[in-house]
Every structure is written in C-alpha cells, then in structure tokens.
N, C-alpha and C. Protein backbone atom coordinates (compact mmCIF):
# COMPACT_ATOMS: atom_id res chain seq x y z
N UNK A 1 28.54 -1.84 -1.21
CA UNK A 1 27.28 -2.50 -1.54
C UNK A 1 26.14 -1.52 -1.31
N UNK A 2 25.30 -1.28 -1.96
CA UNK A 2 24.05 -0.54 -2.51
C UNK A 2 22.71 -1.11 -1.42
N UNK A 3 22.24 0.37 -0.72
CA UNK A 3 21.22 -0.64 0.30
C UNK A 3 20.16 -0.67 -0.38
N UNK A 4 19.42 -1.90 -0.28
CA UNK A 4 18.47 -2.57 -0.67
C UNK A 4 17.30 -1.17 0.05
N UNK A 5 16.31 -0.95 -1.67
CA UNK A 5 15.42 0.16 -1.01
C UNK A 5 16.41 1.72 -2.26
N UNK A 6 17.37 1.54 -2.31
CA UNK A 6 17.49 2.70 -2.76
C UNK A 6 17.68 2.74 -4.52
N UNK A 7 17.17 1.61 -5.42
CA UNK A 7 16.84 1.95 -6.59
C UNK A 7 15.43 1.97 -6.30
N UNK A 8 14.77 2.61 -7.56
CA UNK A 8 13.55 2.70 -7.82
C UNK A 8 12.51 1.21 -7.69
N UNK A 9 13.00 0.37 -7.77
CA UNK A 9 12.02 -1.02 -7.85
C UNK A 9 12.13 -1.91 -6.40
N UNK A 10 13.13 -1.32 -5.73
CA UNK A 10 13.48 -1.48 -4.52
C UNK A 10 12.69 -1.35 -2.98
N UNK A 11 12.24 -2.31 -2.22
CA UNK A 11 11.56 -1.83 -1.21
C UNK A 11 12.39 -2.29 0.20
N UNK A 12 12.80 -1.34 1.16
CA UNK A 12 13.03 -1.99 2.25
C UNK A 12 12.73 -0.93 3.77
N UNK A 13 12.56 -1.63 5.02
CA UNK A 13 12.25 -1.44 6.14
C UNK A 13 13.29 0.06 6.69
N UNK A 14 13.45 0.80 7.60
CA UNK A 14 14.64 1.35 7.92
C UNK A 14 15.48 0.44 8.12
N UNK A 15 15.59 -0.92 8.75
CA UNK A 15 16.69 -1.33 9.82
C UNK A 15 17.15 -2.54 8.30
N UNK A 16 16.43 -2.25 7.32
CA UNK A 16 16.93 -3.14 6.31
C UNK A 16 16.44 -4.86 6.24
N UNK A 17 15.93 -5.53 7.08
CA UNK A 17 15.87 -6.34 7.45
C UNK A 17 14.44 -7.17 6.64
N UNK A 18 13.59 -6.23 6.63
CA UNK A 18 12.46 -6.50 5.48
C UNK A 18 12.73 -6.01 4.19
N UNK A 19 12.96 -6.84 2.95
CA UNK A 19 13.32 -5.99 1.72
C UNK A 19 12.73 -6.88 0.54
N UNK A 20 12.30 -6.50 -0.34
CA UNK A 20 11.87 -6.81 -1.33
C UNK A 20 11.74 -6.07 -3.03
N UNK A 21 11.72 -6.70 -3.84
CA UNK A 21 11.53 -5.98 -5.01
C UNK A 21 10.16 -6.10 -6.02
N UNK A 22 9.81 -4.77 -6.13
CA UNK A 22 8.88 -4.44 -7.19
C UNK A 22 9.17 -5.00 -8.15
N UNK A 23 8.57 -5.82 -9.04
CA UNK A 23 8.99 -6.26 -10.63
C UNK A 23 7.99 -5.29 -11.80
N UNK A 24 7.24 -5.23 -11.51
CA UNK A 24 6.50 -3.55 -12.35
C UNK A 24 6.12 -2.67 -11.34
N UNK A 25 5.61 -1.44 -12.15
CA UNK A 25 5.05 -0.16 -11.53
C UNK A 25 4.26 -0.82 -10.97
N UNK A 26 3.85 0.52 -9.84
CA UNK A 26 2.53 -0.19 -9.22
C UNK A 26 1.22 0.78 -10.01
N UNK A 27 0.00 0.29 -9.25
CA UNK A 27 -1.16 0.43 -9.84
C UNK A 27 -1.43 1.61 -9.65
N UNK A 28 -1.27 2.43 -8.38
CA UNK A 28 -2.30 3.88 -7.48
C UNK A 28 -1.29 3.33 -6.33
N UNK A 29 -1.92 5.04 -5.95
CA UNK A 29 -1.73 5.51 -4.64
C UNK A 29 -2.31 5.62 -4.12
N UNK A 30 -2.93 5.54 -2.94
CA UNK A 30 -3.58 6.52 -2.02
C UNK A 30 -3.18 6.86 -0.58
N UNK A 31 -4.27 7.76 0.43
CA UNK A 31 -4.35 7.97 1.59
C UNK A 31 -5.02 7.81 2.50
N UNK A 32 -4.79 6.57 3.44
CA UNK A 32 -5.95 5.75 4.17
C UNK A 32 -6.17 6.66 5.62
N UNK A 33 -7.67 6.93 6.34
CA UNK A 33 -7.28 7.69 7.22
C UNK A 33 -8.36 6.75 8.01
N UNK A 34 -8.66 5.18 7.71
CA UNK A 34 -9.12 4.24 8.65
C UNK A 34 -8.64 4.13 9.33
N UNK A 35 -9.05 3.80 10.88
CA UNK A 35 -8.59 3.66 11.69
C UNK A 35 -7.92 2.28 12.16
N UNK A 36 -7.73 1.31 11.23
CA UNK A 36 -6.86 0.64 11.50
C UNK A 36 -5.53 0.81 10.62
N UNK A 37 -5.49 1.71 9.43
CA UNK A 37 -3.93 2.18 9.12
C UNK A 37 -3.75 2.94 10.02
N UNK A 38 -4.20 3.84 10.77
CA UNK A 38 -3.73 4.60 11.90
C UNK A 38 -2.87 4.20 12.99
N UNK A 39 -3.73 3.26 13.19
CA UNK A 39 -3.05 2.07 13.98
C UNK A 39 -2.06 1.60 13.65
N UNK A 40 -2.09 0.78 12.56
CA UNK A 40 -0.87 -0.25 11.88
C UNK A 40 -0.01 0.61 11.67
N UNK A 41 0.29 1.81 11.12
CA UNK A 41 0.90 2.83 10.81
C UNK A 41 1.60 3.86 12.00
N UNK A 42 0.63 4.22 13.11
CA UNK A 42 0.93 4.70 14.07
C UNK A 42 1.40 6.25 13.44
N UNK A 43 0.04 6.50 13.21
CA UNK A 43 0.21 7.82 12.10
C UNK A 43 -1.23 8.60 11.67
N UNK A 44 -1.15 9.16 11.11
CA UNK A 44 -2.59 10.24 11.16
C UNK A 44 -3.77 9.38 9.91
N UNK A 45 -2.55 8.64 9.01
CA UNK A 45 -3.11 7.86 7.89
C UNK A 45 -1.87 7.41 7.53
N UNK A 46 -2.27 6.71 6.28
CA UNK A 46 -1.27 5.70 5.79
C UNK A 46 -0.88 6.04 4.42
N UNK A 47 0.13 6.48 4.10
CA UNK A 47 0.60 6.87 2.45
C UNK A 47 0.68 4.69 1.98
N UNK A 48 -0.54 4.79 1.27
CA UNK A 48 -0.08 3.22 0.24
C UNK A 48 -0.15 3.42 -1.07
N UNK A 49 0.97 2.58 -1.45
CA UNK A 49 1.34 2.19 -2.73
C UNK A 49 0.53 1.03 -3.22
N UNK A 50 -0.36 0.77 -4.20
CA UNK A 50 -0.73 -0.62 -4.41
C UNK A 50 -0.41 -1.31 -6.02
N UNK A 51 0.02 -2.37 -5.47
CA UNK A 51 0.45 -3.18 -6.05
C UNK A 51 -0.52 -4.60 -6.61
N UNK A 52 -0.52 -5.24 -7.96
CA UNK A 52 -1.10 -6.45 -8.53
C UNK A 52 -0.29 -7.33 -7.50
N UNK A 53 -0.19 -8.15 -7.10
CA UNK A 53 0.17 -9.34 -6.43
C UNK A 53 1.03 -9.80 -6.84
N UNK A 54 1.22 -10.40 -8.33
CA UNK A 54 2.56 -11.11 -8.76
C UNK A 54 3.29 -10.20 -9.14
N UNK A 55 3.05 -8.64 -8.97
CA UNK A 55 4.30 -7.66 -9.35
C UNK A 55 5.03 -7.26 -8.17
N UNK A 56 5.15 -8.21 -7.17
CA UNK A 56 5.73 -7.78 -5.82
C UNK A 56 6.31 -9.13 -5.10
N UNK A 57 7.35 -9.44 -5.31
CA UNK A 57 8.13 -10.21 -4.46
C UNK A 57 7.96 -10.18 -3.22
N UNK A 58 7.55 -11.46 -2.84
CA UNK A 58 7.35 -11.70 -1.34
C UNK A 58 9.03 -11.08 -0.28
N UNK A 59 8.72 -11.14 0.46
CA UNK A 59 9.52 -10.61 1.63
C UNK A 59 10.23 -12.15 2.09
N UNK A 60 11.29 -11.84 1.79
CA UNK A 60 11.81 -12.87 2.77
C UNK A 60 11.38 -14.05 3.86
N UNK A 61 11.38 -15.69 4.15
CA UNK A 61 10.57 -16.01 5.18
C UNK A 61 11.20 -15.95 6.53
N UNK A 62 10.10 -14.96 7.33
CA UNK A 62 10.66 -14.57 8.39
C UNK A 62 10.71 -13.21 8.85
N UNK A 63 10.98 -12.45 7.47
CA UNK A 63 11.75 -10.95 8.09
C UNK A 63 10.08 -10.21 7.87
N UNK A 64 8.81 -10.94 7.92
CA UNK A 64 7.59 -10.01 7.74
C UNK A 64 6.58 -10.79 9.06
N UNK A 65 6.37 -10.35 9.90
CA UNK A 65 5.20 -10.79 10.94
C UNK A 65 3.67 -10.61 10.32
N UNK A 66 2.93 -11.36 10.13
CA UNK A 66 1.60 -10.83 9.52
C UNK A 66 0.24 -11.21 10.51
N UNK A 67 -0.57 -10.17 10.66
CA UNK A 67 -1.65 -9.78 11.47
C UNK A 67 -2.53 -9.73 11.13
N UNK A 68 -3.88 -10.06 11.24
CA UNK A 68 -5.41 -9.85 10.88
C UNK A 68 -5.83 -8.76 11.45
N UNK A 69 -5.95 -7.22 11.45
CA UNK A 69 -6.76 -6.44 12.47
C UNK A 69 -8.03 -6.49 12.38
N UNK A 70 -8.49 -6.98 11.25
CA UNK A 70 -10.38 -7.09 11.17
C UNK A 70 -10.63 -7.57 10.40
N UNK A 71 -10.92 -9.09 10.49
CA UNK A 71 -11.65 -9.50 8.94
C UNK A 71 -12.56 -9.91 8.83
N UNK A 72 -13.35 -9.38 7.56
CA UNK A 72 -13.31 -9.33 6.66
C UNK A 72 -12.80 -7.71 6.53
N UNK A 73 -11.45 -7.43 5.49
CA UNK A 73 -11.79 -7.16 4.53
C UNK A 73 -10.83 -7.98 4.07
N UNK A 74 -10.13 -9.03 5.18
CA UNK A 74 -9.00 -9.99 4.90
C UNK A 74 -7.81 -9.58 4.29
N UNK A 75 -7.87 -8.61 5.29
CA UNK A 75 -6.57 -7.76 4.84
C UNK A 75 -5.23 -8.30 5.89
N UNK A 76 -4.00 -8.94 5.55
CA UNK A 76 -2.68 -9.60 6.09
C UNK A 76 -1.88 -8.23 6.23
N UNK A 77 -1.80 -7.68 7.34
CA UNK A 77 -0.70 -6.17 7.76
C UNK A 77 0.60 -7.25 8.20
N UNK A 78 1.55 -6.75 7.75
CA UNK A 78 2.84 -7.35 7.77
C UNK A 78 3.68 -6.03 8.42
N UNK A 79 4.67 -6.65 9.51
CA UNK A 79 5.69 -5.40 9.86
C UNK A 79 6.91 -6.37 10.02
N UNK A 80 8.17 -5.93 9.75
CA UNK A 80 9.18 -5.84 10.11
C UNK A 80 9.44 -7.02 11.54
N UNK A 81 9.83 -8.09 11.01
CA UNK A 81 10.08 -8.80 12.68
C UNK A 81 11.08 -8.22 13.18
N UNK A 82 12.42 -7.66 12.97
CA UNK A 82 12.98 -7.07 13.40
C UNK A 82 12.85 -5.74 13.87
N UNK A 83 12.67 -4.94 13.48
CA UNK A 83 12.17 -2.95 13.93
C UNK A 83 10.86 -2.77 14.19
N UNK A 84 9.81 -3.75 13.27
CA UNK A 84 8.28 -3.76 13.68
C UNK A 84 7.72 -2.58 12.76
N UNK A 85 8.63 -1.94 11.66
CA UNK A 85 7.84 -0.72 11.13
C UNK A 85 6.58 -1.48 10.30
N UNK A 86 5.93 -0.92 10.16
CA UNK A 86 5.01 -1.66 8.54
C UNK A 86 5.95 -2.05 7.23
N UNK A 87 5.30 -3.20 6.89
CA UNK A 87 6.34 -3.46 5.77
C UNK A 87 5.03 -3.31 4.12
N UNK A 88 4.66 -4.40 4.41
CA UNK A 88 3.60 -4.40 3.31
C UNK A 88 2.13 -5.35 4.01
N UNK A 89 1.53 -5.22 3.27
CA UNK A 89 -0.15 -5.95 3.15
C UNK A 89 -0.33 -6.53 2.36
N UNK A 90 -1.22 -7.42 2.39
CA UNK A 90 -1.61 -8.62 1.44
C UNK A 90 -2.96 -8.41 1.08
N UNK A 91 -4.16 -8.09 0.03
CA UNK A 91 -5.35 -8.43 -0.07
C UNK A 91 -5.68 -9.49 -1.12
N UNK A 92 -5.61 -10.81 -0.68
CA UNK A 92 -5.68 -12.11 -1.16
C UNK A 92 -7.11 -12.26 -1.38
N UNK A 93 -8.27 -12.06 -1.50
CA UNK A 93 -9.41 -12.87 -1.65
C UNK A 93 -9.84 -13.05 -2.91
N UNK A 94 -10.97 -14.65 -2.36
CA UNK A 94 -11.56 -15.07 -3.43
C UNK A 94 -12.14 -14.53 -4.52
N UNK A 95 -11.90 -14.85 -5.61
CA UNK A 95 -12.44 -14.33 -6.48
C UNK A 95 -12.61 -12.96 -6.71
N UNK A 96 -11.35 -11.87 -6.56
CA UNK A 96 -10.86 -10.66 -6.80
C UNK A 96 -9.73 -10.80 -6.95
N UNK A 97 -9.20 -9.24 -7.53
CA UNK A 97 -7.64 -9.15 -8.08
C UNK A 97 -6.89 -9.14 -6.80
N UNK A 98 -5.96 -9.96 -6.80
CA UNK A 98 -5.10 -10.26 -5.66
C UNK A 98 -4.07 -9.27 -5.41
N UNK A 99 -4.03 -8.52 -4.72
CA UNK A 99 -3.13 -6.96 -4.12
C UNK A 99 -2.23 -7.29 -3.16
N UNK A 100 -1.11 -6.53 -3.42
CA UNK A 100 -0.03 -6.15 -2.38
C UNK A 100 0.01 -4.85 -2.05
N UNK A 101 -0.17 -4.11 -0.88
CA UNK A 101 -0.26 -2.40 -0.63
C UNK A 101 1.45 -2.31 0.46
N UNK A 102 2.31 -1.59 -0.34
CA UNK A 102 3.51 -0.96 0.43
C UNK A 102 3.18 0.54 1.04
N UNK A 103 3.65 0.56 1.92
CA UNK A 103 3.81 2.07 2.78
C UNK A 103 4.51 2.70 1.48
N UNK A 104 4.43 3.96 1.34
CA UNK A 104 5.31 4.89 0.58
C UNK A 104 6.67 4.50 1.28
N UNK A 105 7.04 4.62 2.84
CA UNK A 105 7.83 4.80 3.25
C UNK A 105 9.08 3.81 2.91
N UNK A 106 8.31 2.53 2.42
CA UNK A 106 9.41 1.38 2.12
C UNK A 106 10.27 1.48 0.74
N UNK A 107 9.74 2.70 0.03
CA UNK A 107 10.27 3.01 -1.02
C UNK A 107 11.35 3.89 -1.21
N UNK A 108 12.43 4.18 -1.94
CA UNK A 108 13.53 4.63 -2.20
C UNK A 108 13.10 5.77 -2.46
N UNK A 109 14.17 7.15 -1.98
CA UNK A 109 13.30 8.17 -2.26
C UNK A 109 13.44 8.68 -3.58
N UNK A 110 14.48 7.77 -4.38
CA UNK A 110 14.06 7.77 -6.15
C UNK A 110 12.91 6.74 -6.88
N UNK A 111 12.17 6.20 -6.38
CA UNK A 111 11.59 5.51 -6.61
C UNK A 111 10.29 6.07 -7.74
N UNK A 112 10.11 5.57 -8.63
CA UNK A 112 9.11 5.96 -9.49
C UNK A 112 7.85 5.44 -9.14
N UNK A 113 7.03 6.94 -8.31
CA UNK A 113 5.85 6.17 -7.84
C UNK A 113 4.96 7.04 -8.34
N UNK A 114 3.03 7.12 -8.11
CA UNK A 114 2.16 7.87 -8.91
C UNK A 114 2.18 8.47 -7.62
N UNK A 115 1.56 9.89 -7.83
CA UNK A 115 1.39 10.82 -6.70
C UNK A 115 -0.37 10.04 -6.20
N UNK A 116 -1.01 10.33 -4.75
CA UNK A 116 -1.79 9.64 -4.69
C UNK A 116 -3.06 10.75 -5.18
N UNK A 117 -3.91 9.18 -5.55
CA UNK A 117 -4.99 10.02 -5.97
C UNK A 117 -6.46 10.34 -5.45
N UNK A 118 -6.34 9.87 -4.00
CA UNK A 118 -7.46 10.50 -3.14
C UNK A 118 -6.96 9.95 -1.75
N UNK A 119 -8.05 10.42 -0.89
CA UNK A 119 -7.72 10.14 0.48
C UNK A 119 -9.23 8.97 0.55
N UNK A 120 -9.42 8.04 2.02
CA UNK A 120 -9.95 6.88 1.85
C UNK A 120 -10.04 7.26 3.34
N UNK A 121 -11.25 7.11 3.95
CA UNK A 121 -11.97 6.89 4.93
C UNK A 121 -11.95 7.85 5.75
N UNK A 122 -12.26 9.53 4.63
CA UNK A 122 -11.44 10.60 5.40
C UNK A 122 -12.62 11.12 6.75
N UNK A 123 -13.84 10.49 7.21
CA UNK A 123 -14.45 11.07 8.08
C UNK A 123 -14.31 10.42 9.43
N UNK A 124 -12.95 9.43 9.51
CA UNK A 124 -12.02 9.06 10.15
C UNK A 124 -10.88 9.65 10.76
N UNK A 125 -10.42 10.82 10.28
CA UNK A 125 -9.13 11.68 9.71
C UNK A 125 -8.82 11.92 11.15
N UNK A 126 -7.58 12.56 11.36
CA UNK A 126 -7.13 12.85 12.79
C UNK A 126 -6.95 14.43 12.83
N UNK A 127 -6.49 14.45 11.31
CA UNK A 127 -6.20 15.54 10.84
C UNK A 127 -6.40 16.14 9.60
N UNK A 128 -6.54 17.54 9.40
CA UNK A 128 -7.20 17.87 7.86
C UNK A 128 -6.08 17.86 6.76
N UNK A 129 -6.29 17.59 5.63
CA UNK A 129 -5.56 17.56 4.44
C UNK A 129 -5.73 18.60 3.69
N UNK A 130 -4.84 19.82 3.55
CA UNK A 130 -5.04 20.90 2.81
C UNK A 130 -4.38 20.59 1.53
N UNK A 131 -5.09 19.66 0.90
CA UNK A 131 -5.24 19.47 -0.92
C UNK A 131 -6.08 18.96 -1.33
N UNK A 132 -6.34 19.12 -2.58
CA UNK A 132 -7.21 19.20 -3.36
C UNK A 132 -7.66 17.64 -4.25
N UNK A 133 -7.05 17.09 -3.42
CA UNK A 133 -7.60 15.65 -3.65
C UNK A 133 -8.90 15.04 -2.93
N UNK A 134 -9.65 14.22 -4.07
CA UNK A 134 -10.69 13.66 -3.48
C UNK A 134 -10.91 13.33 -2.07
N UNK A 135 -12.29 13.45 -1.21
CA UNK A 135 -12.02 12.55 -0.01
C UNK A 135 -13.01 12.05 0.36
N UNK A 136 -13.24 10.79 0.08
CA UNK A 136 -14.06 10.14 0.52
C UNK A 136 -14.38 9.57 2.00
N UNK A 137 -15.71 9.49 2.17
CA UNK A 137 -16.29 9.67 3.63
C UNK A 137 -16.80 8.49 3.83
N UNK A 138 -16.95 7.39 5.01
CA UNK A 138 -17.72 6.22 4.94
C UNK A 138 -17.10 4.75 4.08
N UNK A 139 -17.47 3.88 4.85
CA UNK A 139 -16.93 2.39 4.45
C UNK A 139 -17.39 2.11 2.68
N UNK A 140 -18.55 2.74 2.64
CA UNK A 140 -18.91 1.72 1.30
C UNK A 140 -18.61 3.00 0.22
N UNK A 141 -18.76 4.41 0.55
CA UNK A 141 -17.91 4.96 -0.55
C UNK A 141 -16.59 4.89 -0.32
N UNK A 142 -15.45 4.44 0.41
CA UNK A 142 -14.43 4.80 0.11
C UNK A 142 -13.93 3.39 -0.86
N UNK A 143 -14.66 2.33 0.03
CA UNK A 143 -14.27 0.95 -1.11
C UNK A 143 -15.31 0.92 -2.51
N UNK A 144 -16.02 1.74 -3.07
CA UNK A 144 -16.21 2.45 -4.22
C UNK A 144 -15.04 2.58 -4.56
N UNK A 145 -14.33 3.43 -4.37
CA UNK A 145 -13.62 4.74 -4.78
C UNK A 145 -12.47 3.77 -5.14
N UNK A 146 -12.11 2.60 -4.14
CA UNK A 146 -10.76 2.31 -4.22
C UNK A 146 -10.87 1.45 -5.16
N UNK A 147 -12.12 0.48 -5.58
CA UNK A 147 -12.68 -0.03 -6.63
C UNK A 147 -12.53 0.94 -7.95
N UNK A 148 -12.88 1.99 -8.49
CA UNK A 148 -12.89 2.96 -9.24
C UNK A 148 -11.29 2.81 -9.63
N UNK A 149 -10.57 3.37 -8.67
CA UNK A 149 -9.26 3.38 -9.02
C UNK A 149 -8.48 1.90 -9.64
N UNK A 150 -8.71 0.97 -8.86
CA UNK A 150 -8.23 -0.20 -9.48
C UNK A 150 -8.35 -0.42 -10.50
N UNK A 151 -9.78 -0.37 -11.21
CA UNK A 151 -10.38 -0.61 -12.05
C UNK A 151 -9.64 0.40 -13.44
N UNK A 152 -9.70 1.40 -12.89
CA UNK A 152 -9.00 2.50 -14.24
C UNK A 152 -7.54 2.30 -13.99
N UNK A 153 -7.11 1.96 -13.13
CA UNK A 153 -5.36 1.26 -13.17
C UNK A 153 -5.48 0.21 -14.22
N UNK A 154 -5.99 -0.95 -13.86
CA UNK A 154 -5.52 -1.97 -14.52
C UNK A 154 -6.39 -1.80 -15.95
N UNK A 155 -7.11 -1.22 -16.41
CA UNK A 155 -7.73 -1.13 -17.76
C UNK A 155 -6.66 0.10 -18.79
N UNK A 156 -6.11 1.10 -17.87
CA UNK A 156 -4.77 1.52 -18.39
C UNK A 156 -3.69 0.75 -18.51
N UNK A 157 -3.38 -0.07 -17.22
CA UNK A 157 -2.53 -1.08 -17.98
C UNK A 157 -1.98 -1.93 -19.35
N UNK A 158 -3.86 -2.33 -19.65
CA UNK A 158 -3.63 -3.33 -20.61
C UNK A 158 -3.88 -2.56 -22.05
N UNK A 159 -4.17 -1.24 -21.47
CA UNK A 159 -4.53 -0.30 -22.88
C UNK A 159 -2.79 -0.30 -23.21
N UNK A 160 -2.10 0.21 -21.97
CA UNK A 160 -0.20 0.65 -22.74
C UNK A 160 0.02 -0.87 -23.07
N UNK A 161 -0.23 -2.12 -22.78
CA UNK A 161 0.50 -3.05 -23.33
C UNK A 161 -0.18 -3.92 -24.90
N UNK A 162 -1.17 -3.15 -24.86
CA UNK A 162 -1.80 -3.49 -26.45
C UNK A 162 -1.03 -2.58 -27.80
C-alpha cells in the first residue's frame, strides 16, 4: 500500500496520521517570515502552498487540532493531533476568497508545486535569503503583495479554463 502524501495531489503529516488530498493545483507559493509562522512552524519561516478552499479536502475529523494565534487575520493553524507537525491553515473570512495554506512539507516530494514567488514579512526574518525573490517588509505591504498574487493566480486560472 502506497503512503498517503507520495503522489503529487497527495498531502500528509510525517507520522501519516494527518492526510488529505489536493483536488486541483494550487494557486502560489510563498515564504512567510511572520512571526507567528515562525512559531507555528518552529522555523526561520514557513514554505506555504496556497490553496482555493474547495480545492483541498478537509483533513480527517480529528487527525487536525486547530488554533487562533491572532485574530484578526482569522487565520485557523491546524497541526497534527498525533506528531503536532503543522498540517494546514484555514483563511475563511467574510466576504473574501476562502483559502487553505499547506506547508510545502506536507507535500510529496513529486508533487507538482509552483516555485515560491516572494518572501512575506521579511523585516521579521531570522535569517537572510540569498535569492532573488521579492521581499516584502511590513504588515500592510506584505498583505498587498499576497493580495497581488492571489489576484494574478486566480485571473490565470480562469484565463486557462476559458
């Protein structure tokens, strides 16, 4: 039997226990270096995958613990009830596009993902990023930026499905 996590549409925890499936590509990538992915992550920043909401199968009930670290930005951090790694995030609010953000890490390492395309709250950083990707500094440009990206995700979207 094939562990859950190792096709491409596949997402799961190390200990296996959180798993779920992608039903489309996701939207963007990026690199969060807020200090609450630091946290949640327990890491310098956070490699996320983001996802439209109904293109991501919920997690099992049970195998995801979910946490508020600060809201508003009403962001749901979910880990692993079993191992506790990060599993996925929820950004549910009113009257916006409803998001799911996966760790890179929950992904198969064949997994067809976009390389990321900037870093996000980098005057936060723990540590420097020697590439040549964008980096945005400060709360209201980086949620610009992550706005920007959404925005040219999903308007590419509906351009390939026309």
């Amino acid at each position: 039997m094939e562990k859950l996590g190792s096709q491409p549409n596949e997402c799961a925890c190390p200990c296996g226990y959180a798993e779920f499936r992608a039903r489309a590509a996701p939207l963007f990538r990026f690199l969060c270096h807020c200090t609450l992915c630091q946290r949640f992550n327990d890491a310098a920043f956070a490699d996320v995958v983001v996802y439209r909401a109904a293109d991501l199968e919920d997690p099992p009930n049970g195998s995801v613990e979910f946490e508020t670290l600060r809201p508003p930005p009403n962001v749901q951090r979910g880990r692993c009830a079993k191992c506790g790694n990060p599993a996925v995030e929820k950004f549910l609010p009113p009257l916006l596009p409803k998001l799911k953000m996966v760790p890179r890490s929950m992904h198969g390492p064949d997994a067809q993902l976009p390389a990321p395309v900037a870093h996000m709250f980098y005057d936060t950083r723990v540590t420097e990023a020697e590439d040549e990707l964008p980096k945005y500094q400060g709360y209201l440009k980086s949620q610009l930026a992550f706005g920007k990206y959404l925005v040219a995700a999903r308007l590419s979207r509906k351009q390939a499905l026309s």
